[in-house]
C-alpha atoms as a PDB file:
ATOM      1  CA  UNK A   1      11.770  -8.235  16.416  1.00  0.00           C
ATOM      2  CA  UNK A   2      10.985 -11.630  14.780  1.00  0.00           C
ATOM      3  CA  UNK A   3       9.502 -13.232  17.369  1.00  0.00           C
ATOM      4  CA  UNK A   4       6.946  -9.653  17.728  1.00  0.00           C
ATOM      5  CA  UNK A   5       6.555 -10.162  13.902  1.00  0.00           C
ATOM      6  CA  UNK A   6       5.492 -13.806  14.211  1.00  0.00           C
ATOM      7  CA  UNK A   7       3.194 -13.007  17.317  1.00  0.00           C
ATOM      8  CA  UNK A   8       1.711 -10.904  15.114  1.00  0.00           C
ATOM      9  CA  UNK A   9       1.579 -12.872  12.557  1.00  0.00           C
ATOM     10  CA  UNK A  10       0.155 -15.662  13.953  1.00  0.00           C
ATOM     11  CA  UNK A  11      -2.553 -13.459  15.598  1.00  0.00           C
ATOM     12  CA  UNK A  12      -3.974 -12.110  12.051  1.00  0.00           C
ATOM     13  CA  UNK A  13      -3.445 -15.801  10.784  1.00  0.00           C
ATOM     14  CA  UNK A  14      -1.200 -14.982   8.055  1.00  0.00           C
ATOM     15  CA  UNK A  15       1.766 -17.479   7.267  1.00  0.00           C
ATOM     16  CA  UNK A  16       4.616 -16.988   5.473  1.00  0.00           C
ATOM     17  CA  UNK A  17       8.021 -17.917   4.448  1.00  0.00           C
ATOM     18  CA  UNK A  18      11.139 -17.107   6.252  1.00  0.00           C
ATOM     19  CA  UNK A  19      12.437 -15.302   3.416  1.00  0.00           C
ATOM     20  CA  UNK A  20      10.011 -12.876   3.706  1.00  0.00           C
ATOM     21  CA  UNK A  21       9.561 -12.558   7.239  1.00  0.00           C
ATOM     22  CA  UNK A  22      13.859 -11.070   6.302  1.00  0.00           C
ATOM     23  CA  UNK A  23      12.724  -9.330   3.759  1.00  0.00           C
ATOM     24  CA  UNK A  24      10.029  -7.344   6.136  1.00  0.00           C
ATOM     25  CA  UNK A  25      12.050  -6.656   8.841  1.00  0.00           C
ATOM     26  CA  UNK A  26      15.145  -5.439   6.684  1.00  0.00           C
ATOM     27  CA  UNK A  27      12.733  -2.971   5.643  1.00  0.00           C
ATOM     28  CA  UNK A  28      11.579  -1.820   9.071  1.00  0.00           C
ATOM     29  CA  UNK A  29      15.583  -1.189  10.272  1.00  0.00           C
ATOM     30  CA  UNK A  30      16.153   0.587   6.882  1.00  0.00           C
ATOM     31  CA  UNK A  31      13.061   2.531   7.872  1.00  0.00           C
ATOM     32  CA  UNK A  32      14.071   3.484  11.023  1.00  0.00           C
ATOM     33  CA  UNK A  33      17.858   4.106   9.898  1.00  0.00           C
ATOM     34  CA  UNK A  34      16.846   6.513   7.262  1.00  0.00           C
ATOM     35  CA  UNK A  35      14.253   7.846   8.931  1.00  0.00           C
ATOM     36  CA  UNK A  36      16.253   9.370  11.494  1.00  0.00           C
ATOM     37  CA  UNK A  37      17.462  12.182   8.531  1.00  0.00           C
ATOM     38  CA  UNK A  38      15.130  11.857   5.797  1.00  0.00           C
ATOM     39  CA  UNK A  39      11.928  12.257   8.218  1.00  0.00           C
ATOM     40  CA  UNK A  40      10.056   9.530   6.270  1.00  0.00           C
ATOM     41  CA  UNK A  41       7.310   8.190   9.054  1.00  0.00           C
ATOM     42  CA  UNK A  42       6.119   9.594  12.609  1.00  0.00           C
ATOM     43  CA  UNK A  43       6.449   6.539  13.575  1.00  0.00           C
ATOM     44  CA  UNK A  44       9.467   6.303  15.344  1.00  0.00           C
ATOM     45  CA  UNK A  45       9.730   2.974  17.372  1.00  0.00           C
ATOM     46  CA  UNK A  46      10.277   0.142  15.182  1.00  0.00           C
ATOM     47  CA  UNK A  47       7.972  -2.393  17.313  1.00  0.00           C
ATOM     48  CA  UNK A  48       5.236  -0.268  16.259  1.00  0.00           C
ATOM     49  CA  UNK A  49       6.402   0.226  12.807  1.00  0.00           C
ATOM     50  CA  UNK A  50       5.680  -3.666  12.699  1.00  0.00           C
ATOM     51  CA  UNK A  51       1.868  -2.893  13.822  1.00  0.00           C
ATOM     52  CA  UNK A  52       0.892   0.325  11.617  1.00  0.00           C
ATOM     53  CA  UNK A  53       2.988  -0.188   8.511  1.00  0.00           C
ATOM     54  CA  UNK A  54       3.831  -3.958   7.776  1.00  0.00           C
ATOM     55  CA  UNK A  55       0.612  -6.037   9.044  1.00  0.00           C
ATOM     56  CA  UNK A  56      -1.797  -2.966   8.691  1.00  0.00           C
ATOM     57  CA  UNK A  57      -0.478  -3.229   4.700  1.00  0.00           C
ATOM     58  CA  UNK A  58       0.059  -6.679   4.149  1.00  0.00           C
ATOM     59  CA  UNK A  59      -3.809  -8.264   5.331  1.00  0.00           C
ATOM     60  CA  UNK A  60      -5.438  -6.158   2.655  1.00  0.00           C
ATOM     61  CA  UNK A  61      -3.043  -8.409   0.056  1.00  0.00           C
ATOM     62  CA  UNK A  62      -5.729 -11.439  -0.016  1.00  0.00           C
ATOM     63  CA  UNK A  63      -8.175  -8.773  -1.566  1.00  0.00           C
ATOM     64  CA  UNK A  64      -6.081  -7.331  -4.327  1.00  0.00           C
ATOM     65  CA  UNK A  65      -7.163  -9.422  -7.753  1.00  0.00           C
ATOM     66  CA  UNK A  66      -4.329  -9.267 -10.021  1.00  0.00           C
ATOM     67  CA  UNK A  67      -0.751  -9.046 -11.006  1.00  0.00           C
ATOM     68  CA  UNK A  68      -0.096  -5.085 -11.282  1.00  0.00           C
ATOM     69  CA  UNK A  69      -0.636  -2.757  -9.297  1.00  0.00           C
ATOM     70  CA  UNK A  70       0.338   0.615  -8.405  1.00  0.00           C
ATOM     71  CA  UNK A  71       0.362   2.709  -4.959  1.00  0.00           C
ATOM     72  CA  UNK A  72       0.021   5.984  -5.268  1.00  0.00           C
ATOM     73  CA  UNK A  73       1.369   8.567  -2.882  1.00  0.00           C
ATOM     74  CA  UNK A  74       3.554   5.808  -1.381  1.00  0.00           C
ATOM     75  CA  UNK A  75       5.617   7.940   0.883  1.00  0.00           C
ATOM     76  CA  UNK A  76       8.487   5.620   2.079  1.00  0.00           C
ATOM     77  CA  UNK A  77       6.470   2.533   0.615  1.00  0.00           C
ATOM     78  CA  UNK A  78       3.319   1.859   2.583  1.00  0.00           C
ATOM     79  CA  UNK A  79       1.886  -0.141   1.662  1.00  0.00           C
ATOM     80  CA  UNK A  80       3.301  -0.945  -1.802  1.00  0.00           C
ATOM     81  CA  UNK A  81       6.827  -2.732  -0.315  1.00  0.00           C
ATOM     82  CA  UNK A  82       4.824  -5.233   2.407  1.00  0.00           C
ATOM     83  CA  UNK A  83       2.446  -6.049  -0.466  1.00  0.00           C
ATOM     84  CA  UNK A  84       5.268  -6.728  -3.113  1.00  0.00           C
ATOM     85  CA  UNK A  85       7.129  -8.976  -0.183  1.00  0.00           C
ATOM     86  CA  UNK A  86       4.446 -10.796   0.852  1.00  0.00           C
ATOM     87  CA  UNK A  87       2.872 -10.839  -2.966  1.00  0.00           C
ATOM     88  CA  UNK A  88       6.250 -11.931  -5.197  1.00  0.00           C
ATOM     89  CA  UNK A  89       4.292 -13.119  -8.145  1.00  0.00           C
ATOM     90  CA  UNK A  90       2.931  -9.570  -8.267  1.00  0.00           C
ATOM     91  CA  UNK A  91       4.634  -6.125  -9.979  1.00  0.00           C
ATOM     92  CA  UNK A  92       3.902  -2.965  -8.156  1.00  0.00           C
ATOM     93  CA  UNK A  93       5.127   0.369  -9.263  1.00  0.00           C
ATOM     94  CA  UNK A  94       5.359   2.756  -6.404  1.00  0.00           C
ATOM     95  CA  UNK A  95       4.420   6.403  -7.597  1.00  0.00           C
ATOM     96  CA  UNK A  96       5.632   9.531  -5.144  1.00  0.00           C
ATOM     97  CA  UNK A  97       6.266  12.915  -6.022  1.00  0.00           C
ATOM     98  CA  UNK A  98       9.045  13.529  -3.752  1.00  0.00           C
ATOM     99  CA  UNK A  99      13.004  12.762  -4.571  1.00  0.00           C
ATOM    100  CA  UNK A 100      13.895  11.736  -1.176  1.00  0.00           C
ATOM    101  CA  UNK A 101      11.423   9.247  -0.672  1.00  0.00           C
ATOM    102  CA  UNK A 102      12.168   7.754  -3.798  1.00  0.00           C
ATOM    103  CA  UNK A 103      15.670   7.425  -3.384  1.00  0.00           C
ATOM    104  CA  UNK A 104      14.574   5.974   0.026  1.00  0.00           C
ATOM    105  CA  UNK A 105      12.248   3.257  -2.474  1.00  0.00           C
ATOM    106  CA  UNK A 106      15.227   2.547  -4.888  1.00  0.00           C
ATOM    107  CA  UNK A 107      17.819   1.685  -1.852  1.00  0.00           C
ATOM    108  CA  UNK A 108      15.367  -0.671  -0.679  1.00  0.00           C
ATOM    109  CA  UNK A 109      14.901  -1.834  -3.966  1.00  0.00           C
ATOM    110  CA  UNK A 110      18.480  -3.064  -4.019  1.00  0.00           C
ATOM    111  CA  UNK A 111      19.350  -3.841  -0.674  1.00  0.00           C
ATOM    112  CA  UNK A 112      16.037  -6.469   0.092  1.00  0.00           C
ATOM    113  CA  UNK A 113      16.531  -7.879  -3.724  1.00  0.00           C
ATOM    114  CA  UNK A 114      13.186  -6.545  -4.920  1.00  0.00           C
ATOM    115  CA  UNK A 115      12.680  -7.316  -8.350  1.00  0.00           C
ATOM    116  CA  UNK A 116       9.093  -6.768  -8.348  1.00  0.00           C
ATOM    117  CA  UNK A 117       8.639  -2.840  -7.788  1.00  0.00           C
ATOM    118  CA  UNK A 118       9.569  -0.148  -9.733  1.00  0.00           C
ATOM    119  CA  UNK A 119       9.801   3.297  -7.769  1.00  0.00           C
ATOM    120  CA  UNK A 120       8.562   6.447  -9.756  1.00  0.00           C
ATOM    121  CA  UNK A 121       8.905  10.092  -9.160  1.00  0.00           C
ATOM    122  CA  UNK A 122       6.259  12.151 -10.528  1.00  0.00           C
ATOM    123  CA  UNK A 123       2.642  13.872 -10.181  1.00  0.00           C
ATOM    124  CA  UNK A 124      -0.259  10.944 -10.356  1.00  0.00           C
ATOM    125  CA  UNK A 125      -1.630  13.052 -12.871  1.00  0.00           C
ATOM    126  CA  UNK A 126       0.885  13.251 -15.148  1.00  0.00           C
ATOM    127  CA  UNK A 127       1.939   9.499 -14.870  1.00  0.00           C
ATOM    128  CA  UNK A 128       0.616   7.607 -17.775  1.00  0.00           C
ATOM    129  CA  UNK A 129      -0.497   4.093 -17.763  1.00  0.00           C
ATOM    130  CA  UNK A 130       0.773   2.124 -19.894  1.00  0.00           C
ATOM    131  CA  UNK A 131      -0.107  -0.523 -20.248  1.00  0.00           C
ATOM    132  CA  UNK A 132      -3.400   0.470 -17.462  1.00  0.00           C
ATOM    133  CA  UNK A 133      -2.951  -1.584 -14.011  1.00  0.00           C
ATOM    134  CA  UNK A 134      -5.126  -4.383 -12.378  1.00  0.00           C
ATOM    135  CA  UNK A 135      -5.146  -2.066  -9.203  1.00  0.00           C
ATOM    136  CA  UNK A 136      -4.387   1.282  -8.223  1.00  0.00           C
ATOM    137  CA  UNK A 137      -4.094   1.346  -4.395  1.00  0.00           C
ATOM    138  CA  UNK A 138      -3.523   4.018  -1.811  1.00  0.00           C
ATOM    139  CA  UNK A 139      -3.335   4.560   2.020  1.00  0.00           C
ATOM    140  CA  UNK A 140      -3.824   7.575   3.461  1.00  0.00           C
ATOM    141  CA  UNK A 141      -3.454   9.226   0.520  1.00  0.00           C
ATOM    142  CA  UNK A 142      -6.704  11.048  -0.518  1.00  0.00           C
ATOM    143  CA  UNK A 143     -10.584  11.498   0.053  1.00  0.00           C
ATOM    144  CA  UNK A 144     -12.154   8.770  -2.161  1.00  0.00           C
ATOM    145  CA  UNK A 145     -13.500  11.218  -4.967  1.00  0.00           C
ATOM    146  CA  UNK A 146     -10.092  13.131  -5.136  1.00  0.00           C
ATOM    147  CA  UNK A 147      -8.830   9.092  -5.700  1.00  0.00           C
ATOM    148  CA  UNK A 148     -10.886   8.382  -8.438  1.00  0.00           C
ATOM    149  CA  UNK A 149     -10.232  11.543  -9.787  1.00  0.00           C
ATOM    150  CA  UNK A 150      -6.383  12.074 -10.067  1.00  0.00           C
ATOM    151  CA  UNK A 151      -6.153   8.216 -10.888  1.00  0.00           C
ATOM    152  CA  UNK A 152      -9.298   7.783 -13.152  1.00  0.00           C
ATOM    153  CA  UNK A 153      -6.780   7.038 -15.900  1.00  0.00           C
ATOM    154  CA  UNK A 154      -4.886   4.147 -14.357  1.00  0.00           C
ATOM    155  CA  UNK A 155      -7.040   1.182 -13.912  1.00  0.00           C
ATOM    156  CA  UNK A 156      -7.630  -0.999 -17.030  1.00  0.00           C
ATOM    157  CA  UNK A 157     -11.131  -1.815 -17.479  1.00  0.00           C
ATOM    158  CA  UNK A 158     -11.373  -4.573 -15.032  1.00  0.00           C
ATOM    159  CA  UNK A 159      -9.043  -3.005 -12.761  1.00  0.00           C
ATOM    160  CA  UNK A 160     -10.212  -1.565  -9.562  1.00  0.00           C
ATOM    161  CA  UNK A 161      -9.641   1.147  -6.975  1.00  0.00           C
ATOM    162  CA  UNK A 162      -8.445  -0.127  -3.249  1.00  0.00           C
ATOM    163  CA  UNK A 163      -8.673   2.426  -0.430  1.00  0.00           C
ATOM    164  CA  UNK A 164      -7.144   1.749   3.326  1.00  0.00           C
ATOM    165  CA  UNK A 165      -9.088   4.044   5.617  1.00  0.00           C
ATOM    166  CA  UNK A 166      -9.896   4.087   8.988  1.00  0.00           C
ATOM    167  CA  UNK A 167     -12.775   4.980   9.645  1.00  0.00           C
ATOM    168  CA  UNK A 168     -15.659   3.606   7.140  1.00  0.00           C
ATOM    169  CA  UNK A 169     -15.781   6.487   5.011  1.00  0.00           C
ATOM    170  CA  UNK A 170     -19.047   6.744   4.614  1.00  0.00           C
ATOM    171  CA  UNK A 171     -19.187  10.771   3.814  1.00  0.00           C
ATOM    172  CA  UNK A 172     -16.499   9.797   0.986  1.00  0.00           C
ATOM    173  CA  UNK A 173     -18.805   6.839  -0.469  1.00  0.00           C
ATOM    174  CA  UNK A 174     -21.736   8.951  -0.577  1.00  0.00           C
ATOM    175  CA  UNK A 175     -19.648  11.810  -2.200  1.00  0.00           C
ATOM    176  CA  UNK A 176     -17.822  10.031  -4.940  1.00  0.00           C
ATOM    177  CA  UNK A 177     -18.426  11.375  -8.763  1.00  0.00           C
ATOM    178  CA  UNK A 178     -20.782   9.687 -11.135  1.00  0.00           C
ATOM    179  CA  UNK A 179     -19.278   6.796 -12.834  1.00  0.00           C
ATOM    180  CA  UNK A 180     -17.730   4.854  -9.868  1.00  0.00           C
ATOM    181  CA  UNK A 181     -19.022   2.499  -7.157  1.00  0.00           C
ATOM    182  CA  UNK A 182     -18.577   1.133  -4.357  1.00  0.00           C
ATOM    183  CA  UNK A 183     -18.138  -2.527  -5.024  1.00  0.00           C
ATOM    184  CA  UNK A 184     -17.150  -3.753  -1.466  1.00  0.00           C
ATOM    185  CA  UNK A 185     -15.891  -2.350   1.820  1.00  0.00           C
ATOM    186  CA  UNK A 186     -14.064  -4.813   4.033  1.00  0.00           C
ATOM    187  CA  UNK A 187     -13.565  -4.365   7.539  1.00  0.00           C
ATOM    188  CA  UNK A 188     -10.043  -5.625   8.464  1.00  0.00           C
ATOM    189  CA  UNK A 189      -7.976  -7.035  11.489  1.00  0.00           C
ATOM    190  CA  UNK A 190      -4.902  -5.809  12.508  1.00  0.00           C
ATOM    191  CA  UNK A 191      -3.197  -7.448  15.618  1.00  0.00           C
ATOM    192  CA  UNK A 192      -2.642  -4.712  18.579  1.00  0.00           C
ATOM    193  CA  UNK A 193      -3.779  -1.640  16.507  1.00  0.00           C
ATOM    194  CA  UNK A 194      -6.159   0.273  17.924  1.00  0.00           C
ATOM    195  CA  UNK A 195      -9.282   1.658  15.765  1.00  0.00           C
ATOM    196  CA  UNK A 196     -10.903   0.807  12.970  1.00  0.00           C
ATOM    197  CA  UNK A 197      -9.331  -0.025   9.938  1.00  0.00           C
ATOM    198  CA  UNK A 198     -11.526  -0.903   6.311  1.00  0.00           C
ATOM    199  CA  UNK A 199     -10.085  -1.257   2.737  1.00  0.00           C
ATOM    200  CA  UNK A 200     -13.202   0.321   0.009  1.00  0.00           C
ATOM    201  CA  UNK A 201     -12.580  -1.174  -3.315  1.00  0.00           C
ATOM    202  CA  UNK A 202     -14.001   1.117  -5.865  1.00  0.00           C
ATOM    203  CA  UNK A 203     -14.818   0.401  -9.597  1.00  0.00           C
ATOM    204  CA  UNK A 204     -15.421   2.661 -12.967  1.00  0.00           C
ATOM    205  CA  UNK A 205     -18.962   1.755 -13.989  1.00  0.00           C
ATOM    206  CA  UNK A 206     -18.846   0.943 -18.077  1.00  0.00           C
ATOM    207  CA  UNK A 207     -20.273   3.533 -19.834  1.00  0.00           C
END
């Protein structure tokens, strides 16, 4: 598993410490342990859990401007637990609404060490921000106005919306509610995954 991680690695040019290189791989077998009775991913083979879930989170983290951040609709993580690994001088609170997956979040949370996430049950509605966050990212999570909608509330006022798509949403872009922009779409580069993959940052135009 290591050496596919630093193949991979090597072929989206990102370097990094051993430490983490643990850290990311201790998440993929707790992954694939728990997923076997919690049903957290369809992905089942951990070799591809290293292509669709670690490097397709962690080469959006040279984007992300800021210190806190918050991933909404996490699921088991993704990509809020690759970012905070790969990102340690960062916080990132990881929001789902489902129990099991954040039990799944606060296990990993003490086996890996991770003192810089804090995993949250609730609604994103009903989550206040306080204090607001530098970024509110999701993957896979919603269309782009539904985004901006549920989570108009968390970004502070330089703080910014980060989509992962597939796809360049262009229908989404073109669809999003007055009083947000498009501020940059980036496509990205993810060793041995097939399709296209872009990250849409999105700000709140000043009134």
């Amino acid at each position: 598993m290591l050496n596919s991680l630093n193949r991979l690695l090597d072929a989206a040019t990102i370097s990094l410490p051993d430490r983490q290189k643990d850290q990311l791989l201790d998440y993929v077998g707790m992954l694939n342990k728990w997923n076997k009775a919690y049903n957290l991913t369809s992905v089942r083979d951990p070799q591809e859990m290293l292509v669709r879930h670690i490097l397709d989170s962690i080469v959006v983290a040279p984007y992300l401007k800021g210190t806190r951040f918050i991933d909404v609709g996490t699921g088991p993580g993704l990509p809020g637990i690759p970012l905070a690994i790969v990102m340690p001088q960062a916080h990132f609170t990881l929001l789902d609404s489902l129990g099991k997956r954040v039990r799944f979040l606060k296990q990993v949370q003490h086996e890996l060490k991770l003192e810089n996430i804090t995993p949250v049950q609730s609604r994103v509605e009903a989550f206040p921000a306080e204090p607001p966050f530098d970024g509110v990212i999701s993957r896979a999570f919603a269309s782009l106005s539904d985004m901006v909608s549920w989570c108009h509330h968390l970004p502070a006022g330089e703080g910014r919306f980060y989509a992962l798509k597939g796809l360049r949403p262009d229908d989404e872009i073109a669809s999003l509610p007055a009083g947000f922009s498009v501020e940059e779409i980036v496509p990205l580069k993810v060793p041995s995954l097939e399709g296209e993959r872009h990250l849409v940052t999105i700000k709140p135009n000043k009134i």
